[in-house]
PDB file of N, CA and C in Angstrom:
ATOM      1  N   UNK A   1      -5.902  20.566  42.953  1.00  0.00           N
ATOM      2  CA  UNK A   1      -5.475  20.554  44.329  1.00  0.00           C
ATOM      3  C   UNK A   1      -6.678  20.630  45.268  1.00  0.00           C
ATOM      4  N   UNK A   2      -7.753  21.114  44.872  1.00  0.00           N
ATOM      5  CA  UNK A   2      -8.759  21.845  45.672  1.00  0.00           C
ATOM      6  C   UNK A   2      -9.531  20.106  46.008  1.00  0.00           C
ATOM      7  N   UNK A   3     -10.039  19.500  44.507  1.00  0.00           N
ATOM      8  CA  UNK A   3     -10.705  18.294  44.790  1.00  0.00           C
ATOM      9  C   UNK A   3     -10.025  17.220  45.677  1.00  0.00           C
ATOM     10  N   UNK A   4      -8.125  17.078  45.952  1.00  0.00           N
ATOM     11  CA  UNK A   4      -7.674  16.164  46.510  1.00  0.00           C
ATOM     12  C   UNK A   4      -7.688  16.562  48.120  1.00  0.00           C
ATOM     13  N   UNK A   5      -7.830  17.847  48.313  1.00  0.00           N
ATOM     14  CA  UNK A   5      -8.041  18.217  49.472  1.00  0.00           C
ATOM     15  C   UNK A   5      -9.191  18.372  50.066  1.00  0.00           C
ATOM     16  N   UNK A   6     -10.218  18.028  49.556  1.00  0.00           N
ATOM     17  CA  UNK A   6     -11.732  18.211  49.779  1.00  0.00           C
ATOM     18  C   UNK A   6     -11.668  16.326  50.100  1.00  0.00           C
ATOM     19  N   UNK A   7     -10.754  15.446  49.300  1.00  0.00           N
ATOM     20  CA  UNK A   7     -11.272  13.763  48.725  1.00  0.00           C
ATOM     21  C   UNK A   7     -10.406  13.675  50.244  1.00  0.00           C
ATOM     22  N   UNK A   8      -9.370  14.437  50.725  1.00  0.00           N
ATOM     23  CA  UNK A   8      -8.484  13.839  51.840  1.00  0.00           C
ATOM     24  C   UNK A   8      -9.429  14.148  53.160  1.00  0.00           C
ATOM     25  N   UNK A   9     -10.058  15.505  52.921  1.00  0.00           N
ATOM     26  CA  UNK A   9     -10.806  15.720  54.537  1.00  0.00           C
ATOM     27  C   UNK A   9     -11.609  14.909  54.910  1.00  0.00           C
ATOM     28  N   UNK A  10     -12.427  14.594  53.418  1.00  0.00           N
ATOM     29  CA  UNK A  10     -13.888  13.752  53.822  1.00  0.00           C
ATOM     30  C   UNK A  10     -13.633  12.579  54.587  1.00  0.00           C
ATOM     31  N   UNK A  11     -12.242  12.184  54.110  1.00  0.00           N
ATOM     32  CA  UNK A  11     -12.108  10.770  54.927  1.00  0.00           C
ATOM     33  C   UNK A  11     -12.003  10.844  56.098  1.00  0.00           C
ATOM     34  N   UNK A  12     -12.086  11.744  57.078  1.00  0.00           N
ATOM     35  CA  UNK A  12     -12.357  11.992  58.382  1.00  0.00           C
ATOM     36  C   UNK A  12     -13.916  12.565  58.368  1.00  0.00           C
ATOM     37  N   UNK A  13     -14.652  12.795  57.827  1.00  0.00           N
ATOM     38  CA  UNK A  13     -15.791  12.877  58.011  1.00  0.00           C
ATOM     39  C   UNK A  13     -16.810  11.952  59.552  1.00  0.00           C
ATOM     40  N   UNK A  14     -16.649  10.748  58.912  1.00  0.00           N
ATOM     41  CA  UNK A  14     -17.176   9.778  59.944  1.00  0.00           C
ATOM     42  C   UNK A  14     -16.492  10.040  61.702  1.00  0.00           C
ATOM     43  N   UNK A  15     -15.416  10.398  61.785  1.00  0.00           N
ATOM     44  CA  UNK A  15     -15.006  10.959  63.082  1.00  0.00           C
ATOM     45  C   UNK A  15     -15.775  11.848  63.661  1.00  0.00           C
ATOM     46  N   UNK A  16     -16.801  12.982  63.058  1.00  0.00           N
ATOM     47  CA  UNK A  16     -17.547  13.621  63.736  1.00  0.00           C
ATOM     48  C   UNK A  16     -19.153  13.732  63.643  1.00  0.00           C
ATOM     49  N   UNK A  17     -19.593  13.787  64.884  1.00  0.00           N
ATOM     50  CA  UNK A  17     -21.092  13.324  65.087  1.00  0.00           C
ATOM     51  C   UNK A  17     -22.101  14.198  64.630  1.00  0.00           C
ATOM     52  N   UNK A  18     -21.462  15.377  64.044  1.00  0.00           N
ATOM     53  CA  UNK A  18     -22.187  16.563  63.301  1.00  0.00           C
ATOM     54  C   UNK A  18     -21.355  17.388  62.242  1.00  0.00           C
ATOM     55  N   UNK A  19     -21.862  17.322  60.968  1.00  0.00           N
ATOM     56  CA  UNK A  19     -21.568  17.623  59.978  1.00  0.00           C
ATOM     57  C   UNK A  19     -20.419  19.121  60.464  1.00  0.00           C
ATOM     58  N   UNK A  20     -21.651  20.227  61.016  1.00  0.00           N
ATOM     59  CA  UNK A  20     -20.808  21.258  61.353  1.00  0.00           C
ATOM     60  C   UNK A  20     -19.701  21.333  62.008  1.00  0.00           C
ATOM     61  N   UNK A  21     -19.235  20.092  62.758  1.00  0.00           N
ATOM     62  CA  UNK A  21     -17.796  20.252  63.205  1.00  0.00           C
ATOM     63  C   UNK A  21     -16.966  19.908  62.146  1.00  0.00           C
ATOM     64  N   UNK A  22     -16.890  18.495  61.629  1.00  0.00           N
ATOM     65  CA  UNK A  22     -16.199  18.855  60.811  1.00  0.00           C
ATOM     66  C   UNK A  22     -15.967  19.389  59.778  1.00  0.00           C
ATOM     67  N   UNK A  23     -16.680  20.426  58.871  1.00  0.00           N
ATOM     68  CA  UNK A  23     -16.733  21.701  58.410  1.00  0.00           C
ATOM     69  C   UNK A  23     -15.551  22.365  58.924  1.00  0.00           C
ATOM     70  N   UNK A  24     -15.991  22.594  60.498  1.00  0.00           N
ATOM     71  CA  UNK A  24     -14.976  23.955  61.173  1.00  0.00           C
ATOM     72  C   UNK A  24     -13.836  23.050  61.104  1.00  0.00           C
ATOM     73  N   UNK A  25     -13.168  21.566  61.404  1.00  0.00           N
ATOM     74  CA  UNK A  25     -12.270  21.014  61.518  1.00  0.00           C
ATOM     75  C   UNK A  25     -11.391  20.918  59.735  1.00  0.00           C
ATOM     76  N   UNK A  26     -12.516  21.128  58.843  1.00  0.00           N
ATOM     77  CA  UNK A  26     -12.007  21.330  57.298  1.00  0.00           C
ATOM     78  C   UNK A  26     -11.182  22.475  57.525  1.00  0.00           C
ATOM     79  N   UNK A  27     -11.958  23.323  57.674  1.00  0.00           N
ATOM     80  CA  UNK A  27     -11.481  25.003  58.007  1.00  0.00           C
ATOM     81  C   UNK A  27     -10.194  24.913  58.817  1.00  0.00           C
ATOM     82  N   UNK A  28     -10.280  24.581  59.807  1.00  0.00           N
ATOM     83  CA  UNK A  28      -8.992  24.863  60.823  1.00  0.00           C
ATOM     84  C   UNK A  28      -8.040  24.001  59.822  1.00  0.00           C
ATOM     85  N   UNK A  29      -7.936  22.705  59.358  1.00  0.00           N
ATOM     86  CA  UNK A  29      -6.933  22.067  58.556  1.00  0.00           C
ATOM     87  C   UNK A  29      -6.356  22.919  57.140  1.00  0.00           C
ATOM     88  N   UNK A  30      -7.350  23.608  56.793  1.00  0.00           N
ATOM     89  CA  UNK A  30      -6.999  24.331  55.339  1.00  0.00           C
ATOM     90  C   UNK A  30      -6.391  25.625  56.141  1.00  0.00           C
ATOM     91  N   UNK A  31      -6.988  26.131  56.942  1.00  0.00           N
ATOM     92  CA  UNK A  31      -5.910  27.499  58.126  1.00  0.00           C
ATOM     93  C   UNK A  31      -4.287  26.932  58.133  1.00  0.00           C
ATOM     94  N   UNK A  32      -4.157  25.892  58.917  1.00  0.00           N
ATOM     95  CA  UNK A  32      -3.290  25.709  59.065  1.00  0.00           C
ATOM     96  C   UNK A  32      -2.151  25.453  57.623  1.00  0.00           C
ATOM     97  N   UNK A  33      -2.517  24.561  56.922  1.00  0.00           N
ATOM     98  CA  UNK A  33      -1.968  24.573  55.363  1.00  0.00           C
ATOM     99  C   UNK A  33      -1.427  26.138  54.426  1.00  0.00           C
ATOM    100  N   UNK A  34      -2.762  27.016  55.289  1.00  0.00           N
ATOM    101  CA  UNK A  34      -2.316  28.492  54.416  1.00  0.00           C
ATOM    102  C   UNK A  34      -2.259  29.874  55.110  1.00  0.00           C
ATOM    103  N   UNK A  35      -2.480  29.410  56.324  1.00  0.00           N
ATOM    104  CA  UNK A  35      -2.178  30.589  57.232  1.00  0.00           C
ATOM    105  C   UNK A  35      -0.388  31.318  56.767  1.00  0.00           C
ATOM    106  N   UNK A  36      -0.099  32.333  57.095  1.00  0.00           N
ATOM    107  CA  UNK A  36       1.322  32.689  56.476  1.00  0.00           C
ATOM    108  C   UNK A  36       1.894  32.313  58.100  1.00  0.00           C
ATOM    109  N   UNK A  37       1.698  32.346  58.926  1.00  0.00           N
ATOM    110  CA  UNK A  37       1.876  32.068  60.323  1.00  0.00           C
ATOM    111  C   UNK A  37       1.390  31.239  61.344  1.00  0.00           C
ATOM    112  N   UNK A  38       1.697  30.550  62.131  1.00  0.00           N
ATOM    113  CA  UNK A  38       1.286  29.194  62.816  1.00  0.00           C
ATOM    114  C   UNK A  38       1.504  29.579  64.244  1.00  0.00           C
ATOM    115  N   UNK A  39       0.815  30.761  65.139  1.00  0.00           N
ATOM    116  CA  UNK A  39       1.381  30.967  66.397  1.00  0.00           C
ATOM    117  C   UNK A  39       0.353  30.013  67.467  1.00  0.00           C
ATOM    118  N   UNK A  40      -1.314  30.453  67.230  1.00  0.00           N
ATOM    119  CA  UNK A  40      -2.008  29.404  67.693  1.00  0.00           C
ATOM    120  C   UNK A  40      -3.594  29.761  67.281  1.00  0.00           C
ATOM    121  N   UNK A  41      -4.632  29.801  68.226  1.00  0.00           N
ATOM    122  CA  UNK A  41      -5.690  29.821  67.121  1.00  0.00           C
ATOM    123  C   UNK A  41      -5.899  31.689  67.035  1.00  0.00           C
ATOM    124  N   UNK A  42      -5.541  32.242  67.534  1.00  0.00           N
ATOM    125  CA  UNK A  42      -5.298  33.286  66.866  1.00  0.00           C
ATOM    126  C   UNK A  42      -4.700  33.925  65.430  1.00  0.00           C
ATOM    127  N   UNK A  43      -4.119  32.770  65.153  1.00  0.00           N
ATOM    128  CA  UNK A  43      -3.379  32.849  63.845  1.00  0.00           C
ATOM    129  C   UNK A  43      -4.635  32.345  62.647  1.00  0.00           C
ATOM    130  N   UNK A  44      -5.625  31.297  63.187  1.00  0.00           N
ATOM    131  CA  UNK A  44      -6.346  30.951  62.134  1.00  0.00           C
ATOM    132  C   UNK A  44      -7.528  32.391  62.372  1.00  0.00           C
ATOM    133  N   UNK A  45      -7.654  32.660  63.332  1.00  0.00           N
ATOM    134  CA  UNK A  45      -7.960  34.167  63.450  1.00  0.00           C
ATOM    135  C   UNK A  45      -8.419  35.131  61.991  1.00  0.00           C
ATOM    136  N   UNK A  46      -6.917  35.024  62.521  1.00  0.00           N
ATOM    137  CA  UNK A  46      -6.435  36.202  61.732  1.00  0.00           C
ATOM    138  C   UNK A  46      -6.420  35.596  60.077  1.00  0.00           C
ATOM    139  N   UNK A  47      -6.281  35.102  59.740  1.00  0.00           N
ATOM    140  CA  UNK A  47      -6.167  33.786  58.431  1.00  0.00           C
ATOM    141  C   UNK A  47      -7.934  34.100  57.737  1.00  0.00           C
ATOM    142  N   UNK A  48      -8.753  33.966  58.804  1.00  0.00           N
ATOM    143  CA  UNK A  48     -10.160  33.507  58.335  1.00  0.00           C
ATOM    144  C   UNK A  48     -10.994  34.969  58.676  1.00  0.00           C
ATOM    145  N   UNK A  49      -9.921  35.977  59.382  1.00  0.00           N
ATOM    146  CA  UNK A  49     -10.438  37.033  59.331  1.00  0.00           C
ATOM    147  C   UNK A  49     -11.870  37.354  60.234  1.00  0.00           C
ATOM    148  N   UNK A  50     -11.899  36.894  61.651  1.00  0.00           N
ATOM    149  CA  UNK A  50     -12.629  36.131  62.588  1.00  0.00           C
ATOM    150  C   UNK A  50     -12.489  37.239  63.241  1.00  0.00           C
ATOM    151  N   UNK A  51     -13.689  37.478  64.262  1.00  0.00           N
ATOM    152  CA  UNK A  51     -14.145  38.514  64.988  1.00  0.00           C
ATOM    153  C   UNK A  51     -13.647  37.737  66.317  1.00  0.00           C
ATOM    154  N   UNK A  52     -14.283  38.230  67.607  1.00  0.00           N
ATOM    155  CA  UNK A  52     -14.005  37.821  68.588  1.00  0.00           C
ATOM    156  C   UNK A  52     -14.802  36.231  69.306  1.00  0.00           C
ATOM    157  N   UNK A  53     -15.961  36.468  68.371  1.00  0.00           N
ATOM    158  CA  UNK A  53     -16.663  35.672  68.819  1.00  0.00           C
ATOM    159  C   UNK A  53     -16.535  34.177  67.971  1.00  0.00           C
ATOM    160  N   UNK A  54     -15.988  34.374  66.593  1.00  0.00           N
ATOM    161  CA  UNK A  54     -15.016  33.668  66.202  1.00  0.00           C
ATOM    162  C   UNK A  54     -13.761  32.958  66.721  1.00  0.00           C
ATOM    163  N   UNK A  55     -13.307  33.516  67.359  1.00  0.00           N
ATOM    164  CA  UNK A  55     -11.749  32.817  68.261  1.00  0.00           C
ATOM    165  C   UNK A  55     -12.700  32.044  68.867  1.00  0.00           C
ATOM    166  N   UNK A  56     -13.997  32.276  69.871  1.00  0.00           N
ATOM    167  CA  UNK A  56     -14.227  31.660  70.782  1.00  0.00           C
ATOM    168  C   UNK A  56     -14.818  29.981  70.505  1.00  0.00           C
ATOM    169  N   UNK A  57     -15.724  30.448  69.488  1.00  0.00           N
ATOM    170  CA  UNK A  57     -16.091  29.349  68.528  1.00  0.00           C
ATOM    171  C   UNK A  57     -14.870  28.385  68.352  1.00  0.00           C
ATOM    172  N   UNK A  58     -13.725  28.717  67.935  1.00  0.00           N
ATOM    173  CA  UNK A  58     -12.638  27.806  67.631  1.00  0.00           C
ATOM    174  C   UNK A  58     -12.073  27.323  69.100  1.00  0.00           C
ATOM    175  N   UNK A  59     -12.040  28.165  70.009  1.00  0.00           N
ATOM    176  CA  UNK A  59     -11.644  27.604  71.315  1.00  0.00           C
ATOM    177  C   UNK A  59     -12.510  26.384  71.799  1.00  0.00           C
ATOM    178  N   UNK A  60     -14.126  26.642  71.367  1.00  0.00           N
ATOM    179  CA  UNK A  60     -14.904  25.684  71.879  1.00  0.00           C
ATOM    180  C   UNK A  60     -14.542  23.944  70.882  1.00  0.00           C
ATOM    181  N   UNK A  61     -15.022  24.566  69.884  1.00  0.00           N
ATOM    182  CA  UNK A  61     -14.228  23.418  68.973  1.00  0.00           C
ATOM    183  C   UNK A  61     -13.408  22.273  69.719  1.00  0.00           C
ATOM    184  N   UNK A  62     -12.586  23.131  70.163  1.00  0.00           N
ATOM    185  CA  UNK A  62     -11.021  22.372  70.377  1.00  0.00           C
ATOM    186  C   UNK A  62     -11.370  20.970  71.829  1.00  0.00           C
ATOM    187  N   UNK A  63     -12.481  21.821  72.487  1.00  0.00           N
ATOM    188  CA  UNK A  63     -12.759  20.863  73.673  1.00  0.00           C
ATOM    189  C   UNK A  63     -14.502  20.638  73.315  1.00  0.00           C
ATOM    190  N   UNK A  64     -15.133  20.268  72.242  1.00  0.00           N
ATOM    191  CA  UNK A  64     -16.216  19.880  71.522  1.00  0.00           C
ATOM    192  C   UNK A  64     -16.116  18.495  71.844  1.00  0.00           C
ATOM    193  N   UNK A  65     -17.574  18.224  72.834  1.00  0.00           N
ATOM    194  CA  UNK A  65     -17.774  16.569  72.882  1.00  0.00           C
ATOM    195  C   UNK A  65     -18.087  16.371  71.020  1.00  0.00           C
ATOM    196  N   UNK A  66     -18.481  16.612  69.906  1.00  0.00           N
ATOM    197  CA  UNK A  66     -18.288  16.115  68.599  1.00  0.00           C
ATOM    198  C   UNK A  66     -17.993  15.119  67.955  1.00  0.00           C
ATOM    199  N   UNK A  67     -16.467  14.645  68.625  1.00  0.00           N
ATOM    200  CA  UNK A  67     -15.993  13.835  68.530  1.00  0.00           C
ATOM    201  C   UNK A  67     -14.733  13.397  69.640  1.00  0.00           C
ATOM    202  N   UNK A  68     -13.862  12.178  69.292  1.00  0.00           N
ATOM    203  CA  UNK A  68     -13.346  11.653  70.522  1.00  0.00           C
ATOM    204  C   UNK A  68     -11.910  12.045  69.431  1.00  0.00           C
ATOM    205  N   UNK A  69     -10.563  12.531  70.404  1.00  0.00           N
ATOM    206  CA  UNK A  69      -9.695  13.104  70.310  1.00  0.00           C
ATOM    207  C   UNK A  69      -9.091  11.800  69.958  1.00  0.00           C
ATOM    208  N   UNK A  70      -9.280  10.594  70.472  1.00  0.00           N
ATOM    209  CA  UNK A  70      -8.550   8.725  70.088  1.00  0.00           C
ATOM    210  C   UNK A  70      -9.269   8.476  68.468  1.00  0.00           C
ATOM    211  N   UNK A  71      -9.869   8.712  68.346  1.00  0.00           N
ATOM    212  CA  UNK A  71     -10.555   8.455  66.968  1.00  0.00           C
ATOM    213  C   UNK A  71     -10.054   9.160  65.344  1.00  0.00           C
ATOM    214  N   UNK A  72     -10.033  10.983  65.755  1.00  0.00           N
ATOM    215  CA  UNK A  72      -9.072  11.719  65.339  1.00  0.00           C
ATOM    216  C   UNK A  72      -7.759  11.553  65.011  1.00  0.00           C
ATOM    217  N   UNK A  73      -7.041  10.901  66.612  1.00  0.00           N
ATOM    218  CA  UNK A  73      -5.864  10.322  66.066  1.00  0.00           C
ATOM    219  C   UNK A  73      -5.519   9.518  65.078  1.00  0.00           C
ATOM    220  N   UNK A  74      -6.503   8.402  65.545  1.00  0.00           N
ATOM    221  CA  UNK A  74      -6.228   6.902  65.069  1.00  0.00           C
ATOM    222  C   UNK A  74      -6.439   7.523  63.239  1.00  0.00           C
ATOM    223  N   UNK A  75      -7.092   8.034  63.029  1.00  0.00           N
ATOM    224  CA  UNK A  75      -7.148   8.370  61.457  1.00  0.00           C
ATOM    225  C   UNK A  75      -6.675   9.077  61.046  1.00  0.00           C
ATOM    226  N   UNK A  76      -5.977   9.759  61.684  1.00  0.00           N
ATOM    227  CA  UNK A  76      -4.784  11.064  61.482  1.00  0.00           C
ATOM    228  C   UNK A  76      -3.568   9.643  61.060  1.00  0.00           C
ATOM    229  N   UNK A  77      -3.401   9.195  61.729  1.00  0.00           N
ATOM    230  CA  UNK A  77      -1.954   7.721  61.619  1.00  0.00           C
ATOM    231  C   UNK A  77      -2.113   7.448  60.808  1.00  0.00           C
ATOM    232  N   UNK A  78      -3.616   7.042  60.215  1.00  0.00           N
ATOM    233  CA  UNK A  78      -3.755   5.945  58.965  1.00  0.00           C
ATOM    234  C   UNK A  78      -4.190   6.823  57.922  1.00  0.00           C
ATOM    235  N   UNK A  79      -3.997   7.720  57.747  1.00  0.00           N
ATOM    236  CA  UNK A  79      -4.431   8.426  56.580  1.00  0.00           C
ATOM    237  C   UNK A  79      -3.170   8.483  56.254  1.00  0.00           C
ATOM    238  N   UNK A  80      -3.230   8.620  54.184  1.00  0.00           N
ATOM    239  CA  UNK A  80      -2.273   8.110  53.455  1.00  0.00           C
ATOM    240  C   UNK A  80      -3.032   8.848  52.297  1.00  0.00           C
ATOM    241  N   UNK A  81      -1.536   9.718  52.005  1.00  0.00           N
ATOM    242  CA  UNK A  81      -1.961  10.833  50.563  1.00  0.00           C
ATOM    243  C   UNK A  81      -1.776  10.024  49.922  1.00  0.00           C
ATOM    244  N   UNK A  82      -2.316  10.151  48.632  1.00  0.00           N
ATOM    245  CA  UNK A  82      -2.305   9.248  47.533  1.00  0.00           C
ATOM    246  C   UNK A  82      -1.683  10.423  46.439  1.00  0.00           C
ATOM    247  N   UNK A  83      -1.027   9.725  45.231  1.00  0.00           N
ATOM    248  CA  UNK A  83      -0.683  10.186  44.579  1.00  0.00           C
ATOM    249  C   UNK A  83      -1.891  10.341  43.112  1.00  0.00           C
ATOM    250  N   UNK A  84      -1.988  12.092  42.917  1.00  0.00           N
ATOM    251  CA  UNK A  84      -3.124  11.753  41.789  1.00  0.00           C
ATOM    252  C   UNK A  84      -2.529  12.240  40.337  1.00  0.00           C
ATOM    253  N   UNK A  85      -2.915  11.772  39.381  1.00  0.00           N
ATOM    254  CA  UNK A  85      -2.316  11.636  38.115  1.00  0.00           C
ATOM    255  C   UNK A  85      -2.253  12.424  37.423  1.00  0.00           C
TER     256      UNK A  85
END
């Protein structure tokens, strides 16, 4: 499970203009998948066990020139789980 979810993120890789965002954008996607709760980024918070200066980091994230929010999409649409054997 771990390698198909590592083979699914990378394919958004190229969406961001620095490795370290999407890292944190790995992170926030695997939060969301296993957080026990989905209220907002306080929840990945609490999930990743994040200090204060942590939330803020994720707040910045969210409005990070990094990457373009149309680009994200567009590969969010076309991404397609594959079935592995």
């Amino acid at each position: 499970m771990q390698n198909y979810i590592d083979l699914a993120l990378s394919d958004f890789r190229s969406i961001f203009s620095r490795q370290s965002s999407w890292l944190l954008f790995s992170a926030i996607v695997i939060g969301f998948m296993a957080a026990p709760e989905m209220i907002g980024v306080t929840s990945l918070c609490r999930f990743w066990l994040l200090d204060e200066a942590g939330y803020h980091r994720l707040l910045h994230f969210f409005r990070s020139t990094a990457f373009r929010y149309e680009d994200l999409l567009n590969a969010w649409q076309q991404f397609r789980p594959v079935r592995l054997a």
